[in-house]
C-alpha atoms as a PDB file:
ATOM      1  CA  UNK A   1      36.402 -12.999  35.882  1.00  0.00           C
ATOM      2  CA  UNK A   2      33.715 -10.822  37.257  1.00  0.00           C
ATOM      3  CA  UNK A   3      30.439 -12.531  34.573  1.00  0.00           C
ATOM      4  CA  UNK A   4      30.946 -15.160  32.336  1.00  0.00           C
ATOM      5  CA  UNK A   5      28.679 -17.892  30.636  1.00  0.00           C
ATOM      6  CA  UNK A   6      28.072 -20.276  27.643  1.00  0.00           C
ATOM      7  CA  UNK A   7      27.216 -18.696  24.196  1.00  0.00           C
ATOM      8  CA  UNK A   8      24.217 -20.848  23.928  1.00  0.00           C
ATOM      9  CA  UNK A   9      22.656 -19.324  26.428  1.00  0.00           C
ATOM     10  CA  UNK A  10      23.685 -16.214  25.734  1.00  0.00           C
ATOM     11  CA  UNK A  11      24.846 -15.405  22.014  1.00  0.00           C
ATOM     12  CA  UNK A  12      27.043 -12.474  21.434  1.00  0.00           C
ATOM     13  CA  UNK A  13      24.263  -9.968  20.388  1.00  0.00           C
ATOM     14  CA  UNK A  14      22.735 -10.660  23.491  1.00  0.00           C
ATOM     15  CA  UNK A  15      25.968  -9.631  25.396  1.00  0.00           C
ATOM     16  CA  UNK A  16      26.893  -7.011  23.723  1.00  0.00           C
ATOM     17  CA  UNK A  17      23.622  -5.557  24.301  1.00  0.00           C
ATOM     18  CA  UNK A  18      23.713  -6.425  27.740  1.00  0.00           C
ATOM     19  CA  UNK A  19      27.286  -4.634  27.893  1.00  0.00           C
ATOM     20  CA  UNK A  20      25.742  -1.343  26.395  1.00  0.00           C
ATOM     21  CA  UNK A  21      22.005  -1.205  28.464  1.00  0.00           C
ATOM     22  CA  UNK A  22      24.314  -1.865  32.041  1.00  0.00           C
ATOM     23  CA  UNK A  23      26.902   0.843  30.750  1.00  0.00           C
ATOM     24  CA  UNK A  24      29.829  -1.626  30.839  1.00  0.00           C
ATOM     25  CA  UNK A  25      33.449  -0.611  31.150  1.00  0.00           C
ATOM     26  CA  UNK A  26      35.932  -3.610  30.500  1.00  0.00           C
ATOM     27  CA  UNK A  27      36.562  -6.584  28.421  1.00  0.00           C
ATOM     28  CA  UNK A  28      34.940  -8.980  26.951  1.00  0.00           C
ATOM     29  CA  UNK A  29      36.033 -12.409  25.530  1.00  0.00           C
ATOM     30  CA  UNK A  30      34.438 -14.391  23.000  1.00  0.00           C
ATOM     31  CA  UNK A  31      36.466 -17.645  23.413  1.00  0.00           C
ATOM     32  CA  UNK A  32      35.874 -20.573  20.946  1.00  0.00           C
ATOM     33  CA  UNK A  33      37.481 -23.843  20.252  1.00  0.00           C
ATOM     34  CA  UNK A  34      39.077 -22.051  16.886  1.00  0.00           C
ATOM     35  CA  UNK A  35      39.231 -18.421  17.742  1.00  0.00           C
ATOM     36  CA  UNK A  36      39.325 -15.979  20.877  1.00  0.00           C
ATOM     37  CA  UNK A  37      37.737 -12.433  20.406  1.00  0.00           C
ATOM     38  CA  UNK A  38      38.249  -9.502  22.866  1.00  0.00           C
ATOM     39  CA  UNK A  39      35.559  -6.339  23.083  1.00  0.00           C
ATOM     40  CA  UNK A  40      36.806  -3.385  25.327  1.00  0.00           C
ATOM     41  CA  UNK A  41      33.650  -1.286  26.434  1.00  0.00           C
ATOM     42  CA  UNK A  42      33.426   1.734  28.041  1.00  0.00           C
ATOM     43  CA  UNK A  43      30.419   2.997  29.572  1.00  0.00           C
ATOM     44  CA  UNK A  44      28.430   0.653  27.493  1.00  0.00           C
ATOM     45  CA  UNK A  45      30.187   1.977  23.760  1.00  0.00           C
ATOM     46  CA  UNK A  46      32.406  -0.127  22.263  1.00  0.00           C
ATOM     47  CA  UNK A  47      36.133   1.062  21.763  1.00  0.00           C
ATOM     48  CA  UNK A  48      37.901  -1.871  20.685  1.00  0.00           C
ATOM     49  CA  UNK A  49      37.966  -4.671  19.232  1.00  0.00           C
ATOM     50  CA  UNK A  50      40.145  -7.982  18.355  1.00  0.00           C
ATOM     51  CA  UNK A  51      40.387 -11.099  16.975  1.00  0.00           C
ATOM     52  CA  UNK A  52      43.096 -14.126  16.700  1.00  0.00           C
ATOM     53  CA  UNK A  53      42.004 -15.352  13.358  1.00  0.00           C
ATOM     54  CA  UNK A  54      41.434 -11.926  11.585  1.00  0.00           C
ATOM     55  CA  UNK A  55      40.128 -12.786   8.192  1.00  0.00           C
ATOM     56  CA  UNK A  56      42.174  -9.297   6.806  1.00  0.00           C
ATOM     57  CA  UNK A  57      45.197  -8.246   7.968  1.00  0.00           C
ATOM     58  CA  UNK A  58      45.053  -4.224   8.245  1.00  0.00           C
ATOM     59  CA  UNK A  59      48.390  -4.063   5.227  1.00  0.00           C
ATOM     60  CA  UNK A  60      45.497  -6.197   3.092  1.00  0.00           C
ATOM     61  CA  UNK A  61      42.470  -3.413   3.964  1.00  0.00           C
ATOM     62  CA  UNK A  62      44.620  -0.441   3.183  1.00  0.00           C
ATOM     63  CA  UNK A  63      45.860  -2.139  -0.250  1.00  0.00           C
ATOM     64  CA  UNK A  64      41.763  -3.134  -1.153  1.00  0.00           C
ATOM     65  CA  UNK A  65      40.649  -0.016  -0.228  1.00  0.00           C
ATOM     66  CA  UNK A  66      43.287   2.141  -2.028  1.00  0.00           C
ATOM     67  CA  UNK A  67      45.037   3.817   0.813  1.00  0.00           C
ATOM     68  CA  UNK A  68      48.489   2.218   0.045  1.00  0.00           C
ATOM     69  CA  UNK A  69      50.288   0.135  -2.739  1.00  0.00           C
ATOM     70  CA  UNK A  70      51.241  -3.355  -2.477  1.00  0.00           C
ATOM     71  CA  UNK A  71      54.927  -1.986  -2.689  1.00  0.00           C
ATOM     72  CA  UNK A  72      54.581   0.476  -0.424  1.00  0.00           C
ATOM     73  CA  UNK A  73      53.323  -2.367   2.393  1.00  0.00           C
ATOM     74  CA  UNK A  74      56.424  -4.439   1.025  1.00  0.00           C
ATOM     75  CA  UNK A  75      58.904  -1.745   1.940  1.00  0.00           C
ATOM     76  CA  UNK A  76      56.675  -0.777   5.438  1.00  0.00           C
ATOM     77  CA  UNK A  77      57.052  -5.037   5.876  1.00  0.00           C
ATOM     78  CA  UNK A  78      60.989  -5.112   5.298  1.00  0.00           C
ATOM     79  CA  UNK A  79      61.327  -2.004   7.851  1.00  0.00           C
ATOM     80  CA  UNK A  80      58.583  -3.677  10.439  1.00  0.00           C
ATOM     81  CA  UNK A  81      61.067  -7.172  10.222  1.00  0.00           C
ATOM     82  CA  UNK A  82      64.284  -4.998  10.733  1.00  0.00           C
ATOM     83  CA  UNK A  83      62.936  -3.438  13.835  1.00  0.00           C
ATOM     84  CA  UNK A  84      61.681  -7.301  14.794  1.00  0.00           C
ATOM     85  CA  UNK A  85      57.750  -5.972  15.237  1.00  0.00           C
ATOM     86  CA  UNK A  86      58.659  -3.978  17.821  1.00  0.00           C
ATOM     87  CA  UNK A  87      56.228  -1.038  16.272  1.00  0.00           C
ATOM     88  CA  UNK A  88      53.142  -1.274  14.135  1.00  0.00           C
ATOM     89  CA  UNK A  89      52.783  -1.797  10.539  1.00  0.00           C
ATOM     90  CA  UNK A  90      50.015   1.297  10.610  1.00  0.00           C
ATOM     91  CA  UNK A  91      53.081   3.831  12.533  1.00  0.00           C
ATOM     92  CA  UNK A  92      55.657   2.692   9.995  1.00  0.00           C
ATOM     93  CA  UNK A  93      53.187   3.250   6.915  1.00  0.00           C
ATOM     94  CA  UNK A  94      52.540   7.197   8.682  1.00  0.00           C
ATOM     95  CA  UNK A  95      56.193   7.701   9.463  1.00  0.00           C
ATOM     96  CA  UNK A  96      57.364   6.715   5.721  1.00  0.00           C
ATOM     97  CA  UNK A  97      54.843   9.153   4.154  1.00  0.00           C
ATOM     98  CA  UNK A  98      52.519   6.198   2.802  1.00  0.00           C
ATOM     99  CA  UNK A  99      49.321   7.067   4.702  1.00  0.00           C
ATOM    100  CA  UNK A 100      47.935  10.147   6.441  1.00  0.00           C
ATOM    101  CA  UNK A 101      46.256   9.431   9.915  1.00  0.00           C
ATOM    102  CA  UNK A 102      43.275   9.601   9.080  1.00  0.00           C
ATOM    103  CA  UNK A 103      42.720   6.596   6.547  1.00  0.00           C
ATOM    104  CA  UNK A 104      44.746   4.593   9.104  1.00  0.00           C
ATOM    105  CA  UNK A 105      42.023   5.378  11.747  1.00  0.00           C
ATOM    106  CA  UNK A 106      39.235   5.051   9.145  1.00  0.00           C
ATOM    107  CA  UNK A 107      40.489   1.503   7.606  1.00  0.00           C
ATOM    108  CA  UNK A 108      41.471   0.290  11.773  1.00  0.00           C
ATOM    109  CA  UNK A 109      37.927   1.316  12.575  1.00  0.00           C
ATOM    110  CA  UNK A 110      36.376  -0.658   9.685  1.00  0.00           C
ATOM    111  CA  UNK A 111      38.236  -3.908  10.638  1.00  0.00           C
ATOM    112  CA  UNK A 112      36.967  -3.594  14.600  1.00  0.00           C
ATOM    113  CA  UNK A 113      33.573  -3.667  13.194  1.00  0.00           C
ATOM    114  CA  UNK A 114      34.349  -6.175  10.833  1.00  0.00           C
ATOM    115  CA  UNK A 115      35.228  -7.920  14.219  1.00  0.00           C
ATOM    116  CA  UNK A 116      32.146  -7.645  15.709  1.00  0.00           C
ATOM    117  CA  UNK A 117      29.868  -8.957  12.498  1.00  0.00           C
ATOM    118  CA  UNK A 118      32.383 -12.132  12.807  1.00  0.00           C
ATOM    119  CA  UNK A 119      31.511 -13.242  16.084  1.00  0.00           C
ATOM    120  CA  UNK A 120      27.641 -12.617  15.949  1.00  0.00           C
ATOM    121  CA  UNK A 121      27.437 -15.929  14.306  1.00  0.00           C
ATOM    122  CA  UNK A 122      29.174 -17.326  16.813  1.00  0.00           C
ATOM    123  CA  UNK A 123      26.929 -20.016  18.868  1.00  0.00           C
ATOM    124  CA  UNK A 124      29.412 -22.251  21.084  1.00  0.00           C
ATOM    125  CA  UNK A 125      32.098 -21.187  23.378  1.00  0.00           C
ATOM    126  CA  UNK A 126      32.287 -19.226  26.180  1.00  0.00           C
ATOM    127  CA  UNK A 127      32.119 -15.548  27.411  1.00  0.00           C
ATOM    128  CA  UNK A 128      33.922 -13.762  30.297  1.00  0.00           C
ATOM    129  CA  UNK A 129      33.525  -9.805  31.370  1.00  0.00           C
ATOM    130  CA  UNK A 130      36.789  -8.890  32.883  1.00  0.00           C
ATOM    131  CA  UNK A 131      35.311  -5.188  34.639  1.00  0.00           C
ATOM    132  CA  UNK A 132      37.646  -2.363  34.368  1.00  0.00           C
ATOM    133  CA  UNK A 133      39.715  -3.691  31.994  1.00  0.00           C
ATOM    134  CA  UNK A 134      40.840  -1.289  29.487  1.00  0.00           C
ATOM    135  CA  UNK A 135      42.955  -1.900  26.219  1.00  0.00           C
ATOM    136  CA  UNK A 136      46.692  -1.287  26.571  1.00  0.00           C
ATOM    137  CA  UNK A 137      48.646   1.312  24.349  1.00  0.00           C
ATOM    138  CA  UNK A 138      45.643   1.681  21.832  1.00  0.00           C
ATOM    139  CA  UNK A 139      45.647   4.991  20.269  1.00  0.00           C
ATOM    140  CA  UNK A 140      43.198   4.355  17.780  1.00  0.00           C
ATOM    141  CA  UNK A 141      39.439   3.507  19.633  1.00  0.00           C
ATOM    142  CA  UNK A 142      36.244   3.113  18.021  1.00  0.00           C
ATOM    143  CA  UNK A 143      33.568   4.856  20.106  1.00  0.00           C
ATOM    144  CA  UNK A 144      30.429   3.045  18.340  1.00  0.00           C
ATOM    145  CA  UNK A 145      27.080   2.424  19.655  1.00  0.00           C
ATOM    146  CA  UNK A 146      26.789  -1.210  19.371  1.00  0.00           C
ATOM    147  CA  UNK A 147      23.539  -1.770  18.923  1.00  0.00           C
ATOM    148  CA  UNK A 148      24.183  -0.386  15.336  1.00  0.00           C
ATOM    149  CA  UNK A 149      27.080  -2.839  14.705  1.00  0.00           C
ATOM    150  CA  UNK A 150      24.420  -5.984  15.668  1.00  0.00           C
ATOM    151  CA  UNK A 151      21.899  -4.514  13.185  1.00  0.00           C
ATOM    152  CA  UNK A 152      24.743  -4.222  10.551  1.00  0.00           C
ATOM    153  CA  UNK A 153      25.740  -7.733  11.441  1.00  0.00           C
ATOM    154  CA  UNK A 154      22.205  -9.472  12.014  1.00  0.00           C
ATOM    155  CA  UNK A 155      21.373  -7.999   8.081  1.00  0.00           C
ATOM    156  CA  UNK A 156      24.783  -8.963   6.684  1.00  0.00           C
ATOM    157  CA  UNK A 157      23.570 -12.457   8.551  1.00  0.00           C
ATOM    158  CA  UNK A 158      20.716 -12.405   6.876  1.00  0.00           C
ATOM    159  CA  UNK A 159      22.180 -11.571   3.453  1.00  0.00           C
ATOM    160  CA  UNK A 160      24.277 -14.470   3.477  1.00  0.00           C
ATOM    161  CA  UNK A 161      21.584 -16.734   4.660  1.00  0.00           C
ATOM    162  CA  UNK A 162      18.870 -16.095   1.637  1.00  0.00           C
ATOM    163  CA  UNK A 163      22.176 -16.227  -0.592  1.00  0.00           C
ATOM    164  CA  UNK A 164      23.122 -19.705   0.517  1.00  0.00           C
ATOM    165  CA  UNK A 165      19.054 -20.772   0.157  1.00  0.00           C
ATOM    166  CA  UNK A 166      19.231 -19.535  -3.423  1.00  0.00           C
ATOM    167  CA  UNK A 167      22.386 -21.179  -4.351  1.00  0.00           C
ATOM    168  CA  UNK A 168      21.020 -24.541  -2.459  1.00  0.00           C
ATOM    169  CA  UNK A 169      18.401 -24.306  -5.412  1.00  0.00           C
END
């Protein structure tokens, strides 16, 4: 661990932004007592991002956003469980035909920022900066200035918050 703290002292806007001003290259976990969230940075821009509890499962995005059919993630599913996960749900979809590249990248981007307006919430736990670190076999990265994803976020916090007040009413 080469920086680590409690989130209420520091909440994760505040480290991310902290990650991007120093030009940060490494990891970053968001551990909770229900969840564990890891940020790879480099040079201060985010590339990746990933979470234990993810809300969507990336066969779920591509089916919402119409990228695939539900039967074409069954039959991506049944090869995925012959091969016992030994490759990715997203390679199996592009080497059956079912999605080009590019809405796999698109849709894998859009659930790592998804990632990142899930933790901002986040006020208890703990943080640790592993420097250096960089994700393993990743081929798809994000590249994102973060302090647009905590703008994104803070609204979407906001959002919710006037929502709940009104139904409260």
């Amino acid at each position: 661990m080469d920086l680590g703290g409690d989130l209420r002292v520091l909440d994760p806007s505040m480290i991310f932004q902290v990650s991007a001003f120093c030009a940060l290259t490494g990891r970053l976990k968001l551990i909770t007592v229900d969840n564990v969230a890891s940020f790879f940075f480099r040079n201060g821009e985010l590339l990746y991002a990933t979470i234990d509890t993810q809300r969507k499962k990336i066969g779920e995005f591509l089916i919402e956003n119409d990228f695939i059919s539900e039967e074409q993630l069954d039959k991506a599913l049944i090869e995925y469980r012959k091969i016992d996960g030994k490759d990715r749900i997203g390679n199996i979809l592009l080497q059956k035909g079912f999605l080009k590249r590019e809405a796999l990248v698109s849709a894998m981007r859009e659930q790592m920022k998804e990632v990142v307006y899930e933790v901002l919430p986040w006020k208890e736990g703990q943080f640790v900066f592993f420097n250096l670190a960089e994700p393993m076999d990743e081929d798809i990265l994000l590249d994102v200035r973060v302090d647009h994803l905590i703008l994104e976020g803070l609204r979407r916090m906001d959002e919710a918050e006037m929502d709940n007040s009104e139904n409260a009413k």
